[in-house]
C-alpha atoms as a PDB file:
ATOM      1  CA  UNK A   1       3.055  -3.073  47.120  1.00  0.00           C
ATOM      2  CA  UNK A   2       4.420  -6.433  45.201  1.00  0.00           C
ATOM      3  CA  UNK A   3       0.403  -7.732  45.665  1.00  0.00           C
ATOM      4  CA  UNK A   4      -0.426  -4.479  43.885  1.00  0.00           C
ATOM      5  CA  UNK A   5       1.878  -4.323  41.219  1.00  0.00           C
ATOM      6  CA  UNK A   6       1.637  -8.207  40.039  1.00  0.00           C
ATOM      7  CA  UNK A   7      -2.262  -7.516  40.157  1.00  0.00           C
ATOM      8  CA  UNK A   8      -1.672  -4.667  37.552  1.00  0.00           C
ATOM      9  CA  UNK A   9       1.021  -6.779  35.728  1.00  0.00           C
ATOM     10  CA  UNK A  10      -1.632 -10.071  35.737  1.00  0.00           C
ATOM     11  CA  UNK A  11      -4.078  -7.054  34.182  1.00  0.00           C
ATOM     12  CA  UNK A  12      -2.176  -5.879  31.486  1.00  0.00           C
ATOM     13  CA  UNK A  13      -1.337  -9.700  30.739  1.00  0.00           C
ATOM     14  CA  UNK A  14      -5.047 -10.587  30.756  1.00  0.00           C
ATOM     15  CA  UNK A  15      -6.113  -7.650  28.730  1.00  0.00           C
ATOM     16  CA  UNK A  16      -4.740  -8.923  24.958  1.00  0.00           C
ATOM     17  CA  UNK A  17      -6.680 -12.081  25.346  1.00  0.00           C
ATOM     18  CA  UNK A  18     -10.271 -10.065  25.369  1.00  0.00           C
ATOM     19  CA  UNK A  19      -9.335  -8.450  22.365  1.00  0.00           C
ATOM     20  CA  UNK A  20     -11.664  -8.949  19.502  1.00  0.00           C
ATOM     21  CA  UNK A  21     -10.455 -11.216  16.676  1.00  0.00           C
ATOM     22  CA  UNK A  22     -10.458  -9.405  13.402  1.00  0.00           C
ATOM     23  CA  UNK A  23     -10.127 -10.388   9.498  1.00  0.00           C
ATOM     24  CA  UNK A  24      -8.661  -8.556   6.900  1.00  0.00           C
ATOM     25  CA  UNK A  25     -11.315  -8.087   4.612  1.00  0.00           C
ATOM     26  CA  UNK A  26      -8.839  -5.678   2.113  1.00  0.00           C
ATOM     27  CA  UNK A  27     -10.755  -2.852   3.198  1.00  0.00           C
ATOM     28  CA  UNK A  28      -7.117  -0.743   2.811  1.00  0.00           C
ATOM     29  CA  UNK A  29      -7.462  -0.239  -1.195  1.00  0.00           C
ATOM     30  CA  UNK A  30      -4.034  -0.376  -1.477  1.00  0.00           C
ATOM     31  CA  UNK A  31      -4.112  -3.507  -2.978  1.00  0.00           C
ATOM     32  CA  UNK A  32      -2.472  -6.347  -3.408  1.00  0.00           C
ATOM     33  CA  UNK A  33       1.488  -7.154  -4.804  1.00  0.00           C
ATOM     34  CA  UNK A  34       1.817  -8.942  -8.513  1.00  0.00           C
ATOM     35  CA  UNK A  35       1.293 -12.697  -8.375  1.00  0.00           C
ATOM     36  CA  UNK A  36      -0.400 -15.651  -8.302  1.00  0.00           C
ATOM     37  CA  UNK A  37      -2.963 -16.391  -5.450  1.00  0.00           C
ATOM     38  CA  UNK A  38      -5.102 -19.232  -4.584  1.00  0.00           C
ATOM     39  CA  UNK A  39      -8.136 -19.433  -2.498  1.00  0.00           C
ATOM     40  CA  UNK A  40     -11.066 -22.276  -1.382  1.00  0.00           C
ATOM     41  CA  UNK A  41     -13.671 -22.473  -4.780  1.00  0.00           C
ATOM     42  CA  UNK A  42     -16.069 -22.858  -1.590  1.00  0.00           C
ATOM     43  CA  UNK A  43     -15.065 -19.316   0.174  1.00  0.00           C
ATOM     44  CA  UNK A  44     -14.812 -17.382  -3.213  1.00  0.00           C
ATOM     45  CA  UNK A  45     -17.503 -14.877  -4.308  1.00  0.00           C
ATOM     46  CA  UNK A  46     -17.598 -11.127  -6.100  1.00  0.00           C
ATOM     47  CA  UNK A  47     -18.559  -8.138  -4.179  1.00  0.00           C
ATOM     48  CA  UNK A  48     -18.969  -4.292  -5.593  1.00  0.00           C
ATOM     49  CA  UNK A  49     -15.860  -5.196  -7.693  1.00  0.00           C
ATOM     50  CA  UNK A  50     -13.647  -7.573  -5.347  1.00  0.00           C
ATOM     51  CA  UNK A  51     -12.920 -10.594  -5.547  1.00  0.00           C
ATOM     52  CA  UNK A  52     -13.604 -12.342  -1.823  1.00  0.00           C
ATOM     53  CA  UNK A  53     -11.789 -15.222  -0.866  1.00  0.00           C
ATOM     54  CA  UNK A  54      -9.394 -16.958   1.874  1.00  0.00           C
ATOM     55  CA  UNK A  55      -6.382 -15.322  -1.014  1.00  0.00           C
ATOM     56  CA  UNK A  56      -2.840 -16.292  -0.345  1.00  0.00           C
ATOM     57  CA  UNK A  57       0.192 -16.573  -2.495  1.00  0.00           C
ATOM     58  CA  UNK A  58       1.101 -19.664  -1.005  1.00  0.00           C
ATOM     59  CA  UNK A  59      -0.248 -22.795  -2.166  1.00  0.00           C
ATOM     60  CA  UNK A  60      -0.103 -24.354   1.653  1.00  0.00           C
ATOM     61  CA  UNK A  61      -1.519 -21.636   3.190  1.00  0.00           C
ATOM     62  CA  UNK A  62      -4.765 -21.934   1.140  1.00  0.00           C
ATOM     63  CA  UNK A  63      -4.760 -25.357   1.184  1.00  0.00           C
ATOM     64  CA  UNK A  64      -4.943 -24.407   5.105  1.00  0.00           C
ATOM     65  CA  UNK A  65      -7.679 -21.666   5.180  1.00  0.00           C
ATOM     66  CA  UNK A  66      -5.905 -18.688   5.893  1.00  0.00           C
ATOM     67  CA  UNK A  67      -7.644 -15.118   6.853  1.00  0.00           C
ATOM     68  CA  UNK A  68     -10.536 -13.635   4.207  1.00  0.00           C
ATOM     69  CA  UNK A  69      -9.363 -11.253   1.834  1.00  0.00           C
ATOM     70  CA  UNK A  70     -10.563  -9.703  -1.176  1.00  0.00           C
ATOM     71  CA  UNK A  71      -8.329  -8.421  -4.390  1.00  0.00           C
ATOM     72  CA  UNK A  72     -10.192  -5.961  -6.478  1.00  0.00           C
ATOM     73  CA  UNK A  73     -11.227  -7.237  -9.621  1.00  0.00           C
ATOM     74  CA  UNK A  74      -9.266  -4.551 -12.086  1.00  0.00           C
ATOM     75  CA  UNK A  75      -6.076  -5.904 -10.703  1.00  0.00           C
ATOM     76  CA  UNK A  76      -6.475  -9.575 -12.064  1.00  0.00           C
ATOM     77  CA  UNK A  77      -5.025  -9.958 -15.179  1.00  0.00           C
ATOM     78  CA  UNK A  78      -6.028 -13.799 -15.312  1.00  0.00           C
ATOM     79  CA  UNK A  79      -8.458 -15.712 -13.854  1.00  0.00           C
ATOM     80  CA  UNK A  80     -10.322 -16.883 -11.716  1.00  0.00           C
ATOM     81  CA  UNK A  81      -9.599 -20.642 -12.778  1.00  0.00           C
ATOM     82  CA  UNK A  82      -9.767 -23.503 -11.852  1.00  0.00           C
ATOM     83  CA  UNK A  83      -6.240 -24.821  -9.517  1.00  0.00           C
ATOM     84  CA  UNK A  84      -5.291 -28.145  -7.703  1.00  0.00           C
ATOM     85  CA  UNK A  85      -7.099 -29.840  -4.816  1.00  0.00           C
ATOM     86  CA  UNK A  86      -5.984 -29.677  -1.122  1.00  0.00           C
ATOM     87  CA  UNK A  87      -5.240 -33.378   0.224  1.00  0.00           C
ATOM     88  CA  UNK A  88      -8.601 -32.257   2.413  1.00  0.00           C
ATOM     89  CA  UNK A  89     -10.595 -32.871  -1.028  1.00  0.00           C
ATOM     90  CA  UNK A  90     -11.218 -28.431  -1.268  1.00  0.00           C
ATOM     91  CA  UNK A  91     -10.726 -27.495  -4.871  1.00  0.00           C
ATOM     92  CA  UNK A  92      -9.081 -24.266  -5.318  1.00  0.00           C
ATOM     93  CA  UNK A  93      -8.795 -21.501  -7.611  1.00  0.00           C
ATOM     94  CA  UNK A  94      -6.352 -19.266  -8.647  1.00  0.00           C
ATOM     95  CA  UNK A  95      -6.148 -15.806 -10.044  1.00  0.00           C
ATOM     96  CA  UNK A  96      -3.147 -13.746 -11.367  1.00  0.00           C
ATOM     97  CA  UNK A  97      -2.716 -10.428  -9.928  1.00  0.00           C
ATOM     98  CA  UNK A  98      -1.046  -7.500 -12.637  1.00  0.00           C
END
């Protein structure tokens, strides 16, 4: 009985860890909140009226790489532009979102 049960437990423990890693592409079309995000000049491109990118609101977090995102392009009400470098030599740019 405890064999059987910390087999099932081991299972269910084991199970998360095959999952399939996913991106958030911005597929929701809610949107994204008012601000100012920054992204890798590198990643960024336009798609059917999104702007792709690695966006975050944080200037660490780009400077990082975080998850690809896209903001659609009527939201911006600047931008894109040229923003800082990362210390890893990646230029960014930023965008402001209405």
């Amino acid at each position: 009985m405890t064999r059987s049960l910390c087999t099932a437990l081991l299972a269910f423990a084991i199970l998360p860890a095959c999952a399939p890693i996913t991106t958030n592409t911005g597929g929701g079309g809610a949107g994204v909140a008012s601000g100012t995000y920054y992204c890798w000049k590198s990643r960024y491109y336009e798609d059917s009226g999104k702007l792709m990118c690695n966006w975050t609101d944080s200037l660490k977090a780009a400077c990082e790489l975080s998850t690809h995102r896209s903001i659609p392009a009527a939201q911006i009400a600047t931008g894109p532009t040229a923003g800082k470098k990362c210390a890893n030599g990646e230029a960014l740019v930023e965008v402001t979102v209405k």
